[in-house]
Protein backbone atom coordinates (compact mmCIF):
# COMPACT_ATOMS: atom_id res chain seq x y z
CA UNK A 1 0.00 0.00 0.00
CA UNK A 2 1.31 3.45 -1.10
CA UNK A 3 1.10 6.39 2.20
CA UNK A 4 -0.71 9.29 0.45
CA UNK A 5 0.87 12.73 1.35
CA UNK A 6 -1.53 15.38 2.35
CA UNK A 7 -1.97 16.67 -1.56
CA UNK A 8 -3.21 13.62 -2.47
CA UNK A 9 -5.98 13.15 -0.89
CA UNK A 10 -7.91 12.85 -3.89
CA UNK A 11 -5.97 10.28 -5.50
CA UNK A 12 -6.74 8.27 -1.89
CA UNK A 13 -10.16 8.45 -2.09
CA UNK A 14 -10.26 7.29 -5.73
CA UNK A 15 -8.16 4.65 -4.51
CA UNK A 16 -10.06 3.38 -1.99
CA UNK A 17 -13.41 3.49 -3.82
CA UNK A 18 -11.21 0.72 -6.60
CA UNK A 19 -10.31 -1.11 -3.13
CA UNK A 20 -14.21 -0.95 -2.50
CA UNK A 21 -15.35 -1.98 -6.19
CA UNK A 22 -12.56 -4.94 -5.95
CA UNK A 23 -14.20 -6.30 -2.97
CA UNK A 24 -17.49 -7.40 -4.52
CA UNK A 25 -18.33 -10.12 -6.40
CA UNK A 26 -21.34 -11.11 -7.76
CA UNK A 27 -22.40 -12.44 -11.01
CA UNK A 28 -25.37 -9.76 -11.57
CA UNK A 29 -22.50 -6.84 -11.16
CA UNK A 30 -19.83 -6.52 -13.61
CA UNK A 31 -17.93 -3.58 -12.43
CA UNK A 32 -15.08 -3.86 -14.47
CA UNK A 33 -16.12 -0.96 -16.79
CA UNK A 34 -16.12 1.53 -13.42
CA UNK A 35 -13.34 -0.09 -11.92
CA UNK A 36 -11.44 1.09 -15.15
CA UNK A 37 -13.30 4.31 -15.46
CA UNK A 38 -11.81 5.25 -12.42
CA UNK A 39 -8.48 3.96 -12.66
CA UNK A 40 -7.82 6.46 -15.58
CA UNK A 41 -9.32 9.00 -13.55
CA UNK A 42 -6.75 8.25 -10.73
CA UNK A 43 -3.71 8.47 -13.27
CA UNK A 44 -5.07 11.94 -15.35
CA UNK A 45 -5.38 12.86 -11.70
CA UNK A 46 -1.96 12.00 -10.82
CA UNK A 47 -0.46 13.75 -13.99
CA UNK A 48 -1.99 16.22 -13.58
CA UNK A 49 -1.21 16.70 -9.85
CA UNK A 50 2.43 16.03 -10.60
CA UNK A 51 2.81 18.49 -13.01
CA UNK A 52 1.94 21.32 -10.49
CA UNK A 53 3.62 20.46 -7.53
CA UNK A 54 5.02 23.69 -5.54
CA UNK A 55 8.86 23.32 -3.99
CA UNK A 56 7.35 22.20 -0.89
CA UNK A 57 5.32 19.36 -2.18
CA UNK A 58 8.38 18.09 -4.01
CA UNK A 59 10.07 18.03 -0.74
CA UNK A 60 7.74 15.78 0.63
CA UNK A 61 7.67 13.34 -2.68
CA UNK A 62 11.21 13.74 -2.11
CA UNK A 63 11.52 12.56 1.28
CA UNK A 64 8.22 10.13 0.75
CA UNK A 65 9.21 6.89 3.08
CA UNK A 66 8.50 4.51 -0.24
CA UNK A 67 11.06 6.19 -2.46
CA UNK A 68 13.55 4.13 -3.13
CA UNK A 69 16.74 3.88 -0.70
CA UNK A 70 20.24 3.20 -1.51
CA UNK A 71 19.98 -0.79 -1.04
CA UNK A 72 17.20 -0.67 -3.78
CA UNK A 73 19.39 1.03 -6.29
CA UNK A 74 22.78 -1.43 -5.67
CA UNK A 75 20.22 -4.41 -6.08
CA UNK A 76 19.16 -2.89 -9.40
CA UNK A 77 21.60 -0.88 -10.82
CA UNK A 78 24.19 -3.35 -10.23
CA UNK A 79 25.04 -7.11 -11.29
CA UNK A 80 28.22 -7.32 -8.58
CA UNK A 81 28.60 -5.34 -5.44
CA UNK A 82 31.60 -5.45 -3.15
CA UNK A 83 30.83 -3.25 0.15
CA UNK A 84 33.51 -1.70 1.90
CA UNK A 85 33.67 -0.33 5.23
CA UNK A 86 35.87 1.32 8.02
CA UNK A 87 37.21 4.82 7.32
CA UNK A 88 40.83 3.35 8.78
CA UNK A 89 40.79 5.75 11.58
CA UNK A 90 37.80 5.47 13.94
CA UNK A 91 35.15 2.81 13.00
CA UNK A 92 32.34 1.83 10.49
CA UNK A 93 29.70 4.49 9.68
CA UNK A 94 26.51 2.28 8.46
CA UNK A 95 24.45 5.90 7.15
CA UNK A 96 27.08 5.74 4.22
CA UNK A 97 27.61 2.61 2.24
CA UNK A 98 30.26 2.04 -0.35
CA UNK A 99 31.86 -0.66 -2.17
CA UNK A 100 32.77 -1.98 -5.59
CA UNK A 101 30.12 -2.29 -8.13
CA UNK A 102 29.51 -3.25 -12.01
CA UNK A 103 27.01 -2.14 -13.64
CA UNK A 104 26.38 -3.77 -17.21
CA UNK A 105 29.80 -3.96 -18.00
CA UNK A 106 31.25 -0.99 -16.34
CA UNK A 107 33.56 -1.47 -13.47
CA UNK A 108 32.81 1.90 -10.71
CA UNK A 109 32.89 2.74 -6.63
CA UNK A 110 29.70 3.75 -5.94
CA UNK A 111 28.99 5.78 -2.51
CA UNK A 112 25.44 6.85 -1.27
CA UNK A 113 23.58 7.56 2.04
CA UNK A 114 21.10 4.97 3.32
CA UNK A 115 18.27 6.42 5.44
CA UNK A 116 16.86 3.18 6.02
CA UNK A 117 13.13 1.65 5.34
CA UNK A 118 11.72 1.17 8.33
CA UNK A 119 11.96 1.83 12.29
CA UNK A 120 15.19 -0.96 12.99
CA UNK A 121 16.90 0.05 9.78
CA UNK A 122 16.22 4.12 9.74
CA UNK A 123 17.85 4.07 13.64
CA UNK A 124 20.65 1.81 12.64
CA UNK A 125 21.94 3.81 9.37
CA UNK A 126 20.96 7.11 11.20
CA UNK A 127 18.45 8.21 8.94
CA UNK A 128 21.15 8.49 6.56
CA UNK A 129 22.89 11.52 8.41
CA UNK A 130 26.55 10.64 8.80
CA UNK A 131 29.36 11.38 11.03
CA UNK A 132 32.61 11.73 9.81
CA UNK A 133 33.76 8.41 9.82
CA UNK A 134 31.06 7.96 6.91
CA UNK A 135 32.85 11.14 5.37
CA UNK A 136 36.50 9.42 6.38
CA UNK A 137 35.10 6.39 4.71
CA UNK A 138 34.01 8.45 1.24
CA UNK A 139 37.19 9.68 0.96
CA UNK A 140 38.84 6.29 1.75
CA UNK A 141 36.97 4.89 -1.09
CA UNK A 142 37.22 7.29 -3.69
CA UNK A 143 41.29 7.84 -3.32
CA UNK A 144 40.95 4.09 -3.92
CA UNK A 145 39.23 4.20 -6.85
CA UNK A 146 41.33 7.23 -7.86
CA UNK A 147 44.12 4.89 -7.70
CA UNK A 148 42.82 1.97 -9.69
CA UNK A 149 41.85 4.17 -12.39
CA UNK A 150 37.73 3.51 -11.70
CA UNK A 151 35.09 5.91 -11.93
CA UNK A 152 33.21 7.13 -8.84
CA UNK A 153 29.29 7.25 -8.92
CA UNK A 154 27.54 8.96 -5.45
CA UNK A 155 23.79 8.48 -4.62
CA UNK A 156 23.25 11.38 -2.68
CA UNK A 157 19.72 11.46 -0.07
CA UNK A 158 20.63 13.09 3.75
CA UNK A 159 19.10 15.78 5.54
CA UNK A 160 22.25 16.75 6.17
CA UNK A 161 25.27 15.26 8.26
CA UNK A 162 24.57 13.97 12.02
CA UNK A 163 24.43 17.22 14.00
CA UNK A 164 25.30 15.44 17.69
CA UNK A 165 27.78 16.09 20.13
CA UNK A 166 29.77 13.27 19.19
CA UNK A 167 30.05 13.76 16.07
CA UNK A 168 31.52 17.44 16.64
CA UNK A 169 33.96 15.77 18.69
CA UNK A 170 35.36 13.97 16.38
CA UNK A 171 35.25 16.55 13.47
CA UNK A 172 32.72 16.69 11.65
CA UNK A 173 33.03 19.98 9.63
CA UNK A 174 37.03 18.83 9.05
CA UNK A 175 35.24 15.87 7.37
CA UNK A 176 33.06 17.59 5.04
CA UNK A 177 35.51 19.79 4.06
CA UNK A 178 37.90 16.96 3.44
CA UNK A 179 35.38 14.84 1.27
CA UNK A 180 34.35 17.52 -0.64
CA UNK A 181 38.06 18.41 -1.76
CA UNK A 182 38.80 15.34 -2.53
CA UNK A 183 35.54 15.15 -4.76
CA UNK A 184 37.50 18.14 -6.61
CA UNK A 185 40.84 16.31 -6.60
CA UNK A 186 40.55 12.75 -8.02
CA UNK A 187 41.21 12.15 -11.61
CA UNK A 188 38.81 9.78 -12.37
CA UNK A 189 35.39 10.18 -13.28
CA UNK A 190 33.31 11.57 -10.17
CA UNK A 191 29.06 11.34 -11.16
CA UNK A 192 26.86 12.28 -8.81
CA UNK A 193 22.89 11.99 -7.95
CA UNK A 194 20.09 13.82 -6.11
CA UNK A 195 18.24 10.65 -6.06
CA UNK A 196 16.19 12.18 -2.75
CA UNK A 197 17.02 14.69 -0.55
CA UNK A 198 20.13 16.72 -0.80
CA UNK A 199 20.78 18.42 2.43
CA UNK A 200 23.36 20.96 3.19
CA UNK A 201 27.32 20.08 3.31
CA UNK A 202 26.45 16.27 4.22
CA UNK A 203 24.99 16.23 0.39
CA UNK A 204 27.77 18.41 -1.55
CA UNK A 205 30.37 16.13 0.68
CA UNK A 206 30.02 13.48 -1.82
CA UNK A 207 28.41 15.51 -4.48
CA UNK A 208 31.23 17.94 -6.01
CA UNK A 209 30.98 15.88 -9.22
CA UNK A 210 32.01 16.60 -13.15
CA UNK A 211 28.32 16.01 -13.66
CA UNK A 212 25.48 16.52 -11.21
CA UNK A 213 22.04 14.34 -11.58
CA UNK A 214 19.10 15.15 -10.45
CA UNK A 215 15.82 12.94 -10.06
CA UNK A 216 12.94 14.84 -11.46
CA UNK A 217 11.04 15.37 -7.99
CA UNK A 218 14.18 15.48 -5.63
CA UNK A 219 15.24 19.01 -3.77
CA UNK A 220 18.91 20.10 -3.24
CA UNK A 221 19.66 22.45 -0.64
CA UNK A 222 21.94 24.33 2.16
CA UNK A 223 19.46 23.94 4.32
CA UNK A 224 16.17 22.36 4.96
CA UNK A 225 13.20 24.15 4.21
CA UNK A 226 12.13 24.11 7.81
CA UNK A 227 15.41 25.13 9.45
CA UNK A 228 15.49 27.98 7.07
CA UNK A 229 11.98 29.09 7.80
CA UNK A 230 12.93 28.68 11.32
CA UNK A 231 16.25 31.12 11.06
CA UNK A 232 14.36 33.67 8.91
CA UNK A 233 10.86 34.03 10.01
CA UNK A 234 11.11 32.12 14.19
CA UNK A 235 8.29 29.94 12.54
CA UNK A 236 8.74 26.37 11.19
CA UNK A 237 5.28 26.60 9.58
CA UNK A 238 7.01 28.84 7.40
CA UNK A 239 8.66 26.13 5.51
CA UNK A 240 6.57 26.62 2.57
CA UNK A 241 7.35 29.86 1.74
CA UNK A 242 10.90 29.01 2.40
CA UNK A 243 10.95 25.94 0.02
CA UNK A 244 9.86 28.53 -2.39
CA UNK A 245 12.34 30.91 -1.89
CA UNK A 246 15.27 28.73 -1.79
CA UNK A 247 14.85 27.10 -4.99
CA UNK A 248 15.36 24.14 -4.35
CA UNK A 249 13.69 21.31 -7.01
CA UNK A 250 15.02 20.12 -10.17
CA UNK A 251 13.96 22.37 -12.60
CA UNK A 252 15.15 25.66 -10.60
CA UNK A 253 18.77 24.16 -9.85
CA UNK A 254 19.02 23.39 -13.50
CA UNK A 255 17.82 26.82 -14.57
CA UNK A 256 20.61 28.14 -12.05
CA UNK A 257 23.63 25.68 -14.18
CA UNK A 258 23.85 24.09 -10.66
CA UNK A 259 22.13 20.52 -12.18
CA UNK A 260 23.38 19.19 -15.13
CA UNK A 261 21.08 16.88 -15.93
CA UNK A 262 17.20 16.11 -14.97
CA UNK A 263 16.06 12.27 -14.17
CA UNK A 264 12.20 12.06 -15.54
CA UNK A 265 10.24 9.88 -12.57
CA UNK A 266 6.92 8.18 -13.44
CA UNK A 267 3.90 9.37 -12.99
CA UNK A 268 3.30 9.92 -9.01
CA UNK A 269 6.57 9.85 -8.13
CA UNK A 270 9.45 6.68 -7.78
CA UNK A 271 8.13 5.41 -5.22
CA UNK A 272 4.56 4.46 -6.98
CA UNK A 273 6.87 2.20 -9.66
CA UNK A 274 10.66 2.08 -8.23
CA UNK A 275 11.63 -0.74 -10.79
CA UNK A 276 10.76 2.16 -13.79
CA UNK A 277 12.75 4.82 -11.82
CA UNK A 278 15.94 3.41 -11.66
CA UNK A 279 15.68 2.28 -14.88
CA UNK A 280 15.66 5.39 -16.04
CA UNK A 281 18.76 6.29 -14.11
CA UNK A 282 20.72 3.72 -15.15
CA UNK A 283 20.40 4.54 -18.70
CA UNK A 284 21.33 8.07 -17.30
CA UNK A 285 24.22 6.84 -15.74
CA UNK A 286 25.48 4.79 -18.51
CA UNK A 287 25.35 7.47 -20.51
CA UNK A 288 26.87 9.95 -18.37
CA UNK A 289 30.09 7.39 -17.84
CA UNK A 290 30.24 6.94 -21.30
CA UNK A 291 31.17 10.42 -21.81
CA UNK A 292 33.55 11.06 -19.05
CA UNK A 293 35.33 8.02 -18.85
CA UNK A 294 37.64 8.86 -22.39
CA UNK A 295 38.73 12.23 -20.20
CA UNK A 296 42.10 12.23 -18.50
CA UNK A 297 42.72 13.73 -14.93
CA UNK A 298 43.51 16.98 -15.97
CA UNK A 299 40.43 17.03 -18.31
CA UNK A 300 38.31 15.98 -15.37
CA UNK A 301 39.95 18.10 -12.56
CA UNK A 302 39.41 21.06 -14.97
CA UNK A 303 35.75 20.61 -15.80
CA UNK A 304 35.17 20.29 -11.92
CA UNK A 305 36.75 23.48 -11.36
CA UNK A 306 34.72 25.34 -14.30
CA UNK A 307 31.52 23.60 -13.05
CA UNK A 308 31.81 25.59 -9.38
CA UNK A 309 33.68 28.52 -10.12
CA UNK A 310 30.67 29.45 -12.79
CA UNK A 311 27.95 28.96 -10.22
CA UNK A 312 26.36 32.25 -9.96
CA UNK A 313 29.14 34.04 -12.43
């Protein structure tokens, strides 16, 4: 069963009436005409619903529990995956996962945040907010792919990086900082995607890419629409407004030169038909590799500078 966010309530209740209609069964009723009646109401409504949605409903389609979650994309993006953990210097960081990968026949690291799919698994990969052994471990990973010549791809969906105590301790703004240079510094291949939620410096940590990906109702952000509303107007209800003014989804980033490239979702969002979704971004991803992969390090170093020092020029 798919959880219906607030804006689509009517989509529910067309729903459930189908649920109703399915229920019955009797030889005088053939309800198979209205049963499909209403099912192509429920997708023009759907279409049409999606094809509106302000910056604030895209945050919550982007942070929808359903959507599809790092796991999901290694089991079907990938025919081999190799995880590897331990940043080498404090411990394991389970809210980023990394290892080897193929995908069709391209060998690649691939590094993403897991938030996690239910109660046991959100708390134990921390809602996908990492501390900075999970940034430690990034870096770890793609200085090893640097040196066997393999090109990096990052899934990118946090709310940010873990904002505790104990993660302070231990760094955690050195850690950003760290992954995010050495994003800039590799000279392999580095492709990056919004597949969710792209929060703050615990998104652009693994996220400073050649090319930059976008899924078509993901938001990308230094902030989250509610902290911002919260900084700016003392009210979280505020968010809204904020979502709005940030500019935040897809189609603004890419209008900025920020987003390279926008990932179409089907209709109602990935998580209505996951298996379609990443799909598409595999072809996307394919595609992308293909193009970067015949660059040398220079090449590659030099388009990563361009990319950032044109943002906003």
């Amino acid at each position: 069963m798919v959880s219906y966010l607030d804006f689509e309530k009517p989509v529910a209740e067309l729903q459930a009436r189908i649920a109703e209609l399915r229920k019955v069964t009797s030889d005088e009723m053939d309800l198979e005409r209205e049963i499909s009646d209403l099912e192509s109401k429920v997708q023009k409504l759907l279409r049409d619903t999606y094809a509106h949605l302000t910056p604030w409903q895209k945050t919550q389609v982007a942070r929808h529990p359903e959507r599809p979650h790092f796991h999901d994309y290694i089991k079907a993006l990938c025919d081999d995956f190799i995880p590897l953990a331990g940043d080498r210097l404090f411990g394991e960081d389970p809210a980023i996962i990394g290892g080897l990968a193929r995908i069709n026949n391209q060998r690649v690291m691939i590094i993403g945040q897991e938030k996690g799919n239910d109660t046991e698994s959100r708390i134990k990969h921390n809602f996908g907010m990492a501390r900075p052994e999970g940034y430690r471990k990034a870096i770890r990973l793609m200085k090893m792919a640097d040196r066997f010549n393999l090109p990096v791809v990052t899934l990118v969906d946090t709310s940010g990086a873990f904002p505790g105590v104990d993660a302070e301790e231990r760094g955690q703004a050195e850690a950003i900082a760290r992954s995010t240079e050495t994003c800039l510094s590799i000279g392999v291949p580095l492709l990056s995607i919004i597949v969710g939620e792209g929060g703050s410096g615990g998104a652009i940590a693994i996220a400073a890419a050649n090319r930059l990906l976008m899924f078509e109702h993901a938001v990308y952000s230094v902030i989250s629409p509610e902290g911002c509303a919260s900084i700016l107007w003392r009210a979280a209800e505020k968010a809204s407004d904020a979502a709005t003014a940030m500019k935040m989804t897809a189609t603004d980033l890419y209008g900025l030169g920020i987003v390279d490239r926008i990932v179409l979702e089907p209709v109602g969002g990935a998580h209505r038909e996951p298996v379609a979704a990443i799909a598409a971004l595999k072809v996307a991803i394919l595609q992308e590799l293909a193009f970067l992969t015949p660059l040398d390090a220079q090449a590659l170093r030099s388009m990563r500078r361009k990319k950032f020092l044109d943002i906003g020029g």
